[in-house]
C-alpha atoms as a PDB file:
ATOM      1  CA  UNK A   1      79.950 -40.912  -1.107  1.00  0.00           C
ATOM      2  CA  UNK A   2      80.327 -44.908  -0.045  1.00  0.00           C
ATOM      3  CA  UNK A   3      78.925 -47.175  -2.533  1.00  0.00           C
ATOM      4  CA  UNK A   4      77.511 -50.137  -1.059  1.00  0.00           C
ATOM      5  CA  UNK A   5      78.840 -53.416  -1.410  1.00  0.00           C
ATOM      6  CA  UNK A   6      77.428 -56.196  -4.021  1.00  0.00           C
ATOM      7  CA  UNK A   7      76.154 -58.268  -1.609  1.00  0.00           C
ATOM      8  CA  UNK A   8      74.263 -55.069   0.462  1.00  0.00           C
ATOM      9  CA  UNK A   9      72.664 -54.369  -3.022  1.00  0.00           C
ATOM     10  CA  UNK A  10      71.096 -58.061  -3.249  1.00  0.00           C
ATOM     11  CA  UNK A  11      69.674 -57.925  -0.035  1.00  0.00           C
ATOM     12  CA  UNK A  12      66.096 -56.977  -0.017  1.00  0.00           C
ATOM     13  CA  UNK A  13      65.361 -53.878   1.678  1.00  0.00           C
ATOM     14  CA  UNK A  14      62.184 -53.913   4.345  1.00  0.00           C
ATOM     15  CA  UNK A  15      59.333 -52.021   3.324  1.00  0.00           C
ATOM     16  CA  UNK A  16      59.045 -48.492   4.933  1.00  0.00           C
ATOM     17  CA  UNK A  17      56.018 -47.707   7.307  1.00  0.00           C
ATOM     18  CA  UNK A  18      54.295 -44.792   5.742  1.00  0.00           C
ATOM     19  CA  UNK A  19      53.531 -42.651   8.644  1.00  0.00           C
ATOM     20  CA  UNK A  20      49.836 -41.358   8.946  1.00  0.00           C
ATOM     21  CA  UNK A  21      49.872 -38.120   8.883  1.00  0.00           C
ATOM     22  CA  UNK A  22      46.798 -35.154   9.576  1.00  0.00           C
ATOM     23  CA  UNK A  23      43.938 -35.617   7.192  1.00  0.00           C
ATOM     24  CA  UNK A  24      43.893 -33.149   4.535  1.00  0.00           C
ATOM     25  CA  UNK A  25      41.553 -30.289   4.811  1.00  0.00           C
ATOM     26  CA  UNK A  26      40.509 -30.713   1.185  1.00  0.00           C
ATOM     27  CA  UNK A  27      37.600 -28.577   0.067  1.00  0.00           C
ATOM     28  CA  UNK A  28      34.783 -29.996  -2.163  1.00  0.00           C
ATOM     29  CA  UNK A  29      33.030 -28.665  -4.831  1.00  0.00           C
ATOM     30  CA  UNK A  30      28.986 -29.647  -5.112  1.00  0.00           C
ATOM     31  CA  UNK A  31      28.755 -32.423  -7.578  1.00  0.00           C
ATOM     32  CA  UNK A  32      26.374 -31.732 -10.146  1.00  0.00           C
ATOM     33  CA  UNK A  33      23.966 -34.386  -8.802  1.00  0.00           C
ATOM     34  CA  UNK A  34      24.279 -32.444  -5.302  1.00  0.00           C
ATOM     35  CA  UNK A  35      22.706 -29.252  -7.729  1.00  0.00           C
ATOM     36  CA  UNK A  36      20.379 -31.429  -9.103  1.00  0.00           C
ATOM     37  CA  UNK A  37      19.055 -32.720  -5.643  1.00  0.00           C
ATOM     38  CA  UNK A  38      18.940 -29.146  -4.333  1.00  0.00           C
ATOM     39  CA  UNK A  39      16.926 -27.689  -7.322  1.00  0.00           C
ATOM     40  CA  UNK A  40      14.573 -30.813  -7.519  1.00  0.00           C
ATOM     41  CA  UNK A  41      13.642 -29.867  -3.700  1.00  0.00           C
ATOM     42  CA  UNK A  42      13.387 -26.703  -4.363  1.00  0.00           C
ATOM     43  CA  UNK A  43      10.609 -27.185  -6.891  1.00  0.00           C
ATOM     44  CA  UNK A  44       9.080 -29.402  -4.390  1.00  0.00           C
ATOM     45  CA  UNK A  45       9.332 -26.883  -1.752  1.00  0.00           C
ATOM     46  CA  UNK A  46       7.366 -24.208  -3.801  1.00  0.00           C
ATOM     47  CA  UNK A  47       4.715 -26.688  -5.164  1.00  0.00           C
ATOM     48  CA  UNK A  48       1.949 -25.340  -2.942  1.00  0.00           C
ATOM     49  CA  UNK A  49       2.491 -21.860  -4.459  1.00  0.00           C
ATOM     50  CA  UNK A  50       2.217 -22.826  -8.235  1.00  0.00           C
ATOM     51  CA  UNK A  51      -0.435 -21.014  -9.594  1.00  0.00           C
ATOM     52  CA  UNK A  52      -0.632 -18.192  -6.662  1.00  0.00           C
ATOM     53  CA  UNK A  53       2.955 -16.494  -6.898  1.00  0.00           C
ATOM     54  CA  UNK A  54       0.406 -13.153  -8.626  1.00  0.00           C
ATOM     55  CA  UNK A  55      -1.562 -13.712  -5.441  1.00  0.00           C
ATOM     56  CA  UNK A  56       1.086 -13.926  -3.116  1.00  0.00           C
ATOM     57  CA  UNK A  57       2.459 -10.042  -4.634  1.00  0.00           C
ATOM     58  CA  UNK A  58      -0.686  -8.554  -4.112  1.00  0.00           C
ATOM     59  CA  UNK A  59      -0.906  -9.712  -0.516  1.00  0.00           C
ATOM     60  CA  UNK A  60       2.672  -8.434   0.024  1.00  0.00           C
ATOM     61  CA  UNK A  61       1.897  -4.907  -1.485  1.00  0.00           C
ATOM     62  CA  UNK A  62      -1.606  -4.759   0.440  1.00  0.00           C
ATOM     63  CA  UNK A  63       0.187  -5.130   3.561  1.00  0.00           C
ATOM     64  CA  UNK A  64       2.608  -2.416   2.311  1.00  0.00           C
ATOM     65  CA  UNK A  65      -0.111  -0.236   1.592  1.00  0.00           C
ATOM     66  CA  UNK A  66      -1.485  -0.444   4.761  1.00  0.00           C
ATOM     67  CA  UNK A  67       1.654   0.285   6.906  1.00  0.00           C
ATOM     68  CA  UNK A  68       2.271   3.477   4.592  1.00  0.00           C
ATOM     69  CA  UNK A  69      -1.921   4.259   5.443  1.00  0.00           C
ATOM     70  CA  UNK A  70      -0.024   5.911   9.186  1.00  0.00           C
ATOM     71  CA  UNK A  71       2.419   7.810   7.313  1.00  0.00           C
ATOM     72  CA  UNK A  72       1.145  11.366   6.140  1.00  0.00           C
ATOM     73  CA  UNK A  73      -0.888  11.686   3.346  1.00  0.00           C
ATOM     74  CA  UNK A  74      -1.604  15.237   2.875  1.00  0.00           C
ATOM     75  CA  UNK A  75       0.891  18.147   4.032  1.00  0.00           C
ATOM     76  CA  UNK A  76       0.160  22.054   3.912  1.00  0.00           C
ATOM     77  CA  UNK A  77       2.158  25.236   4.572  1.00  0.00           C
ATOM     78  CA  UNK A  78       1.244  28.620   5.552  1.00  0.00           C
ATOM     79  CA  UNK A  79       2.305  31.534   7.415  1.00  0.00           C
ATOM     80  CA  UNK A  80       2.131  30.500  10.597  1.00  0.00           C
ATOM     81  CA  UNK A  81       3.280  26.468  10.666  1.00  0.00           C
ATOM     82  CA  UNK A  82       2.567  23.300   8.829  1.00  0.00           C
ATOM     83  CA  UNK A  83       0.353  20.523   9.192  1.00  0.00           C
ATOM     84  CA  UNK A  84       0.419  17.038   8.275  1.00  0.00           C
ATOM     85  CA  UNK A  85      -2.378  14.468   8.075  1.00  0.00           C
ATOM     86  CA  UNK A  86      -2.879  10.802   7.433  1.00  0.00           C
ATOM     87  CA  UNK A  87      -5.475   8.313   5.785  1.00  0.00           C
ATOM     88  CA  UNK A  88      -7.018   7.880   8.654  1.00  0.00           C
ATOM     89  CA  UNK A  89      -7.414  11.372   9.068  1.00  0.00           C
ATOM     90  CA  UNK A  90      -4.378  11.594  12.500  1.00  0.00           C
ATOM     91  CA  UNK A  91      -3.894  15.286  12.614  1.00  0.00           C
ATOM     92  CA  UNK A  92       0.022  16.826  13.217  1.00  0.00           C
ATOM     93  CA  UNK A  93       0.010  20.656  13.558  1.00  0.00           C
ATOM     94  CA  UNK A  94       3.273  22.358  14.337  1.00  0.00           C
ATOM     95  CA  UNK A  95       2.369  26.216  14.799  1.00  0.00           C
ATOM     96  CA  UNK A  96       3.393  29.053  17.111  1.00  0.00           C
ATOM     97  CA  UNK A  97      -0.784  29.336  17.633  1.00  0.00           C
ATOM     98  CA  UNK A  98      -1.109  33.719  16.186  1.00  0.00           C
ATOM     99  CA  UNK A  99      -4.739  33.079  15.697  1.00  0.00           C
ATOM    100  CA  UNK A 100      -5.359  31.618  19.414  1.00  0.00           C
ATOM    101  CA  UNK A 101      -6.785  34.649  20.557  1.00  0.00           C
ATOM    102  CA  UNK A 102      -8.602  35.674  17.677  1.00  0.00           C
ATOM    103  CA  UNK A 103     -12.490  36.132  17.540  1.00  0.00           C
ATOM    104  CA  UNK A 104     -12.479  34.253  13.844  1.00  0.00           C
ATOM    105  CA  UNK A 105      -9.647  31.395  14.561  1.00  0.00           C
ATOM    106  CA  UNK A 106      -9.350  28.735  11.543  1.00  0.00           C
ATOM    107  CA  UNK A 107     -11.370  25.747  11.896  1.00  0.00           C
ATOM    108  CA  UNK A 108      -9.959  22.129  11.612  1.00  0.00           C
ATOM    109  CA  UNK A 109     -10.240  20.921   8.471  1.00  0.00           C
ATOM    110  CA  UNK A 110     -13.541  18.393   7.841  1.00  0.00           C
ATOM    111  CA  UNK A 111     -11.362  15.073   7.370  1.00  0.00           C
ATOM    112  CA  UNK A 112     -12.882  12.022   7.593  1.00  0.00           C
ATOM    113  CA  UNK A 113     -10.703   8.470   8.165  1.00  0.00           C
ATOM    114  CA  UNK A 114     -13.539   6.554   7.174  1.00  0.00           C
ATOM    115  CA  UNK A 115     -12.591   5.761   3.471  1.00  0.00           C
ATOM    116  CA  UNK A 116      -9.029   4.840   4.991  1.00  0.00           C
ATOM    117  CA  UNK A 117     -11.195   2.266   7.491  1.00  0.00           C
ATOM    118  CA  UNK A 118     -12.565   0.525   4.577  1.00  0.00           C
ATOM    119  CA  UNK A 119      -9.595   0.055   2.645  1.00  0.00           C
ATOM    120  CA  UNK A 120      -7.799  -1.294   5.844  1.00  0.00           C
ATOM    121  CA  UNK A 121     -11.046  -3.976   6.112  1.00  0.00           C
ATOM    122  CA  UNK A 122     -10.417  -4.717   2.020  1.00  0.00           C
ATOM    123  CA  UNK A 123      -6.727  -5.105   2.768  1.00  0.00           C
ATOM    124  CA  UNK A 124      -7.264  -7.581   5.329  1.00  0.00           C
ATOM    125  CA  UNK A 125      -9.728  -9.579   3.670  1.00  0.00           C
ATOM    126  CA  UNK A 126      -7.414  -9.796   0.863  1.00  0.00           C
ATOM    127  CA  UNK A 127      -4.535 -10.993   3.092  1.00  0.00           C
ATOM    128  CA  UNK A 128      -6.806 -13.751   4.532  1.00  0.00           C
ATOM    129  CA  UNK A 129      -8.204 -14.776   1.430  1.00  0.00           C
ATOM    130  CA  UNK A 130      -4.740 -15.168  -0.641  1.00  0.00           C
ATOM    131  CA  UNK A 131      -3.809 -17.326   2.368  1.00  0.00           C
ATOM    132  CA  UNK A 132      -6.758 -19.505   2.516  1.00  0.00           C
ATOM    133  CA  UNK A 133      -6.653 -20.052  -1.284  1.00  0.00           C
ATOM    134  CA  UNK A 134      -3.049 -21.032  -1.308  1.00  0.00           C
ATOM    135  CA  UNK A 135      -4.361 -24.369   0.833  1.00  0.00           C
ATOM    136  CA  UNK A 136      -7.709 -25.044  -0.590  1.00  0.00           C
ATOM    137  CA  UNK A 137      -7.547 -23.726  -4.060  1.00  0.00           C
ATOM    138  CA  UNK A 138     -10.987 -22.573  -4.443  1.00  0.00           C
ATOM    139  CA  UNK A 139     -12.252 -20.860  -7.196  1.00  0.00           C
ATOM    140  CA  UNK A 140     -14.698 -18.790  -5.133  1.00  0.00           C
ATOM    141  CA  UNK A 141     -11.735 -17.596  -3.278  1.00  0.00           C
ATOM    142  CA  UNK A 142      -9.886 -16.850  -6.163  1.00  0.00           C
ATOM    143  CA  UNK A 143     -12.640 -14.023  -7.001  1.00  0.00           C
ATOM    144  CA  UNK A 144     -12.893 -12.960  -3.636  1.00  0.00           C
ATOM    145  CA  UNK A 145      -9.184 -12.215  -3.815  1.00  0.00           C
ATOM    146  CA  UNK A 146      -9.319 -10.256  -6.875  1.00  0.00           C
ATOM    147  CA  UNK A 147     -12.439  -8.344  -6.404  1.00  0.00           C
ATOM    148  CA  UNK A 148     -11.106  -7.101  -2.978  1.00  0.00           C
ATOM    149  CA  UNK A 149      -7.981  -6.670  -4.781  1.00  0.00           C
ATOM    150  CA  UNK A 150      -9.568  -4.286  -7.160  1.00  0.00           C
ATOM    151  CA  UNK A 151     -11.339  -2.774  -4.169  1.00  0.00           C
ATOM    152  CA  UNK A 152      -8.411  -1.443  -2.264  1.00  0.00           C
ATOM    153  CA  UNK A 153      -7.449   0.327  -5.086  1.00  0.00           C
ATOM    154  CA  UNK A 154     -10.753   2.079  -5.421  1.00  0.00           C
ATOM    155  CA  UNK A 155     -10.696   2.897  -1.849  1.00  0.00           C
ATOM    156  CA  UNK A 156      -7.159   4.201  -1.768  1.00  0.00           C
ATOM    157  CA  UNK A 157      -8.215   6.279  -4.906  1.00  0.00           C
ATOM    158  CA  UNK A 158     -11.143   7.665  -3.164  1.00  0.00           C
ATOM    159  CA  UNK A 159      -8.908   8.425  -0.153  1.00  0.00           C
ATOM    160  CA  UNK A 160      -6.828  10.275  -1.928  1.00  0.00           C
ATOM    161  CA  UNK A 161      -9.258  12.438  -3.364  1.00  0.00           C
ATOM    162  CA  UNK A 162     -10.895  13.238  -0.264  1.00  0.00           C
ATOM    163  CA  UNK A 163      -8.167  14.325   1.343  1.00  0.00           C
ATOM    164  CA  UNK A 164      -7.130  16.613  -1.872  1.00  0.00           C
ATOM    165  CA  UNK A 165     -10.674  18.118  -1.771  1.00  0.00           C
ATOM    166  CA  UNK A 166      -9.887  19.388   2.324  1.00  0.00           C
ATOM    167  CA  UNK A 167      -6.657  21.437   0.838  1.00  0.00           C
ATOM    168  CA  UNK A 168      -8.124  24.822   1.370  1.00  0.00           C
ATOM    169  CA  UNK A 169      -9.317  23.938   4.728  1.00  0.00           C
ATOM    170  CA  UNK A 170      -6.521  22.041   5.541  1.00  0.00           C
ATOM    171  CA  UNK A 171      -4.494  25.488   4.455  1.00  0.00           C
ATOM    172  CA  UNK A 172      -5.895  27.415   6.617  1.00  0.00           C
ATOM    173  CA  UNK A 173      -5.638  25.686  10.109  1.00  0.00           C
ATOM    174  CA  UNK A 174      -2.137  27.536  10.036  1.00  0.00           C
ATOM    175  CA  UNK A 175      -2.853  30.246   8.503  1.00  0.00           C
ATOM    176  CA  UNK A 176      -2.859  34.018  10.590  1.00  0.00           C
ATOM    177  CA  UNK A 177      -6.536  34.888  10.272  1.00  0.00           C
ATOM    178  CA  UNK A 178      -7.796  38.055   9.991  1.00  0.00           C
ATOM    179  CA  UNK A 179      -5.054  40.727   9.831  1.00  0.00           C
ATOM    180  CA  UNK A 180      -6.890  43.236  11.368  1.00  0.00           C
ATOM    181  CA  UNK A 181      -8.458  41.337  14.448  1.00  0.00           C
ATOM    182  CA  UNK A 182      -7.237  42.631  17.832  1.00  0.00           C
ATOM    183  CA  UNK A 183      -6.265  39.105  18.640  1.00  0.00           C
ATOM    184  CA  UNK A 184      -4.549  38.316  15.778  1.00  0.00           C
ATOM    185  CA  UNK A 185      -2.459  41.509  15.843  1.00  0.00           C
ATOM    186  CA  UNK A 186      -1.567  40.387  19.878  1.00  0.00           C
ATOM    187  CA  UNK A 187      -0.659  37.020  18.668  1.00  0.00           C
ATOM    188  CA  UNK A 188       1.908  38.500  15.587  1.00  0.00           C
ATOM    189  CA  UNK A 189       3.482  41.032  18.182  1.00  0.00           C
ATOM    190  CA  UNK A 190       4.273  37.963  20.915  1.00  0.00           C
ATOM    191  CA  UNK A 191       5.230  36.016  17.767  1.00  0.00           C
ATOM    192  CA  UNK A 192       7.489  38.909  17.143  1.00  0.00           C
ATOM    193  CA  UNK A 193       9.188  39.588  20.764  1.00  0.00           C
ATOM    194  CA  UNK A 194       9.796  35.104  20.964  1.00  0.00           C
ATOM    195  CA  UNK A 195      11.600  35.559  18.173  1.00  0.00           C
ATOM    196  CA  UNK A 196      10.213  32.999  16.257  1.00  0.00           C
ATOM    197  CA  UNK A 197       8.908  35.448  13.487  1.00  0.00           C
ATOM    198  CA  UNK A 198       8.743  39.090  11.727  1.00  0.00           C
ATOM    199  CA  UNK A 199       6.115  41.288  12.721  1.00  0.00           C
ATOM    200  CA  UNK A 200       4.313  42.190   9.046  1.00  0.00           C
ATOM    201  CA  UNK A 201       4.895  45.969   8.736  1.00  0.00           C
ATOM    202  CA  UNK A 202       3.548  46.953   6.009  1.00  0.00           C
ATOM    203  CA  UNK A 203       6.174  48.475   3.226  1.00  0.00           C
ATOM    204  CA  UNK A 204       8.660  47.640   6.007  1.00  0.00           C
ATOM    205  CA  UNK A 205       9.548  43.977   4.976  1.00  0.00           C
ATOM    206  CA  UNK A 206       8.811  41.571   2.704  1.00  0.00           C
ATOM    207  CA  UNK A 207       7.656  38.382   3.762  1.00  0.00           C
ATOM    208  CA  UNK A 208       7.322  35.340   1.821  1.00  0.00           C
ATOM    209  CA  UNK A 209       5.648  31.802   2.699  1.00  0.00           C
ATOM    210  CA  UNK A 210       3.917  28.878   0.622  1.00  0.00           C
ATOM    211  CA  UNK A 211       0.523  28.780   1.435  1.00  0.00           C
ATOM    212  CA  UNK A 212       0.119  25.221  -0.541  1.00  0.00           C
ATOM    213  CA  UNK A 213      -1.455  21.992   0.243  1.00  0.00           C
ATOM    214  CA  UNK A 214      -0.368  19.124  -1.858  1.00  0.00           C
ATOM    215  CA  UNK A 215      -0.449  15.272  -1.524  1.00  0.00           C
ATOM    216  CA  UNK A 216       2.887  13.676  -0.445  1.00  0.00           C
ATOM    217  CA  UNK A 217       5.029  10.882  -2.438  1.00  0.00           C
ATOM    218  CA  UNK A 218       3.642   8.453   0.003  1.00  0.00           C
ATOM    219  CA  UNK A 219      -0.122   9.009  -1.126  1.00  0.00           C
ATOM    220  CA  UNK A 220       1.380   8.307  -4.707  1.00  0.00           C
ATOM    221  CA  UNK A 221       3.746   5.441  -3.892  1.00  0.00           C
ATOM    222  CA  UNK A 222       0.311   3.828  -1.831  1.00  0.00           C
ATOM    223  CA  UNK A 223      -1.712   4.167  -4.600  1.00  0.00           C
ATOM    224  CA  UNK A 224       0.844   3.056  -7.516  1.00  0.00           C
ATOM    225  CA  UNK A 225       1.110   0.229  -5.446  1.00  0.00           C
ATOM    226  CA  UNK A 226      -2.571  -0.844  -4.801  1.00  0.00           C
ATOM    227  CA  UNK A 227      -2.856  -0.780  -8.615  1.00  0.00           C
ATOM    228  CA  UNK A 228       0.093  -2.901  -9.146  1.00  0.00           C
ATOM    229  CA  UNK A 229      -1.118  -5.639  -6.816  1.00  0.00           C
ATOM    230  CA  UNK A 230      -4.790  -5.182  -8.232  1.00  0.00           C
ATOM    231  CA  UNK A 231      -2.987  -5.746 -11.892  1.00  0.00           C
ATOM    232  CA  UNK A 232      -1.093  -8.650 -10.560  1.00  0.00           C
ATOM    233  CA  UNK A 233      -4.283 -10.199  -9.026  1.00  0.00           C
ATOM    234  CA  UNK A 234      -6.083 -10.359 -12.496  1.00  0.00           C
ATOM    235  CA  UNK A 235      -3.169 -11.174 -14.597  1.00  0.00           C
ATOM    236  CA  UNK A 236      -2.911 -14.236 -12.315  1.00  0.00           C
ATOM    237  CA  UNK A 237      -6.522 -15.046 -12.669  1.00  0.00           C
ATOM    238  CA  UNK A 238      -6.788 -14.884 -16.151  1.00  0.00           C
ATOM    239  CA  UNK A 239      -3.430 -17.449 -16.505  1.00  0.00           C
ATOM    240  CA  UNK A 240      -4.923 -19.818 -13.983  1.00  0.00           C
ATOM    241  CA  UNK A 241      -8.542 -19.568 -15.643  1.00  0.00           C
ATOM    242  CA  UNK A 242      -6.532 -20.302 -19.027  1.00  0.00           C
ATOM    243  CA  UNK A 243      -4.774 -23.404 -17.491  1.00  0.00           C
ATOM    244  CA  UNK A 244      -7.820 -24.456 -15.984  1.00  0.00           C
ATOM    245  CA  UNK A 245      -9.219 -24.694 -19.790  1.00  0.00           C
ATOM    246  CA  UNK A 246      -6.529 -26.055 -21.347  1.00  0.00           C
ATOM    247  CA  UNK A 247      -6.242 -28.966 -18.800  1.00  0.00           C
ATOM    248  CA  UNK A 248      -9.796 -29.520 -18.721  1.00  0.00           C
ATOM    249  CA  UNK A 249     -11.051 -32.376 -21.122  1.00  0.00           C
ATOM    250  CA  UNK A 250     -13.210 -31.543 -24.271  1.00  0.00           C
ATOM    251  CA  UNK A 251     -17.335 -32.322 -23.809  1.00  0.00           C
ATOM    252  CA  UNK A 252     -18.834 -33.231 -26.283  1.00  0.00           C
ATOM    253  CA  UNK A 253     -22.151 -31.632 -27.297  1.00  0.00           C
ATOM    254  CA  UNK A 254     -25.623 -33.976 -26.769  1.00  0.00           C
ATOM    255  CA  UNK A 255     -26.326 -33.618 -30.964  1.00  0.00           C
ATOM    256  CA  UNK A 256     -22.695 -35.078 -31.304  1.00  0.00           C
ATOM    257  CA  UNK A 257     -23.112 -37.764 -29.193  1.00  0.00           C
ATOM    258  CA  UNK A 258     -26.568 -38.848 -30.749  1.00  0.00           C
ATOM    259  CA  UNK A 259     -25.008 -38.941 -34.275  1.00  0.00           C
ATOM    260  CA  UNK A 260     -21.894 -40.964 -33.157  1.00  0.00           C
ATOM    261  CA  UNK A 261     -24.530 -43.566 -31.675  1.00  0.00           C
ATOM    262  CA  UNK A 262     -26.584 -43.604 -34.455  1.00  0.00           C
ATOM    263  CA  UNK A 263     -23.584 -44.036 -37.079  1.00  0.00           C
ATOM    264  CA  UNK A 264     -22.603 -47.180 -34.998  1.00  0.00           C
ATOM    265  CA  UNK A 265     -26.048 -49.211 -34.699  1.00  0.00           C
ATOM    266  CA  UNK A 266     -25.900 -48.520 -38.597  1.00  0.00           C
ATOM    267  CA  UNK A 267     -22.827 -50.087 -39.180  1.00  0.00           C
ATOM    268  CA  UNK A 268     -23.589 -52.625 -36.627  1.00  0.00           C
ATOM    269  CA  UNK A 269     -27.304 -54.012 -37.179  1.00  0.00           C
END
């Protein structure tokens, strides 16, 4: 290795040009103040909804209510098909038709959509209320919203009921009629040859079907839900008619006031 020389040593050496390399792709946390400044607008952001957030649920589960209102509602079995029906009373009837020519055929079931009409008007005023009070925070509006709250619930109920009380009826629409009508007999024995069924010889076969008709888990999940936004719609009134007191300055009665005036012209004559 050469050793440099005493007088190469003394000589000052030139400063070296640090070269500028690519900028380092360095990755930055959020500060804490960056936090802060997203969580302060935040707040800011939901402001307008203080005070409405119970409001704001039941709105969201009316609406679901309503879209579940075209699903079915009621469904029955019996020998010869099922059939399906809605709130609104929409008829679905999938059956190979063994009554058709029979001089007693099933009747369609007496259900009425009108109950289901009602609630669908209570669900929309409730929707346009909640979003009417969130701007003007009205008090008037905030009973509106929970009465017709508490209404859809009662009309769902009702719904429900009515459509329970058409089961028999309902039953039947599928059912085989009369087993000794000429037509009914014609309509088993074409049944039969399609091969979509057993003829019903008796002590020949047995032959088993459900003849049930039973509300579905949408009916249920509709109505647990209608009473869940109705509950949220008074809790939230109650809290905001408890704020409202709190906030709101102490009056004092007209015999109070009297007796403070009088105790001061006493002491000042």
């Amino acid at each position: 290795m050469v050793q440099p020389t005493p007088w190469q040593a003394k000589k000052p050496h030139a400063p070296q040009a640090v070269s500028a390399g690519p900028p380092l792709n360095w990755v930055t946390r959020p500060s804490s103040v960056d936090l802060r400044t997203f969580l302060t607008r935040l707040r800011s952001s939901s402001t307008p909804l203080r005070g409405h957030w119970g409001y704001l649920c039941t709105a969201t589960g009316n609406i679901v209510v309503f879209f579940l209102m075209f699903k079915p509602w009621l469904l029955a079995t019996h020998a010869d098909g099922k059939v399906t029906a809605t709130a609104f009373g929409h008829i679905r009837v999938t059956t190979t038709l063994v009554s058709l020519w029979s001089s007693n055929p099933p009747a369609v079931a007496p259900i009425s959509g009108s109950w289901a009409i009602v609630a669908s008007c209570a669900i929309g005023a409730t929707v346009i209320t909640v979003g009417a009070n969130i701007r003007a925070r009205s008090n008037l509006l905030t009973l509106l919203a929970t009465g017709s709250a508490v209404a859809v619930t009662i009309l769902v109920t009702i719904t429900m009921i009515h459509l329970s009380s058409t089961g028999i009826a309902f039953r039947n629409m599928v059912g085989t009629g009369p087993i000794v009508d000429v037509g009914t007999q014609l309509g088993l024995i074409i049944r039969w040859a399609s091969g979509n069924g057993t003829y019903p010889i008796p002590g020949h076969k047995t032959v088993s079907y459900n003849a049930t008709a039973n509300l579905t888990t949408t009916a249920f999940y509709a109505c647990a839900i209608s009473m869940i936004s109705a509950v949220a719609a008074i809790a939230q009134w109650i809290r905001s008619a408890r704020v409202s007191r709190r906030s709101s300055p102490a009056v004092a009665s007209p015999e109070v006031v009297l007796a403070a005036d009088a105790g001061k012209s006493l002491e000042n004559p």
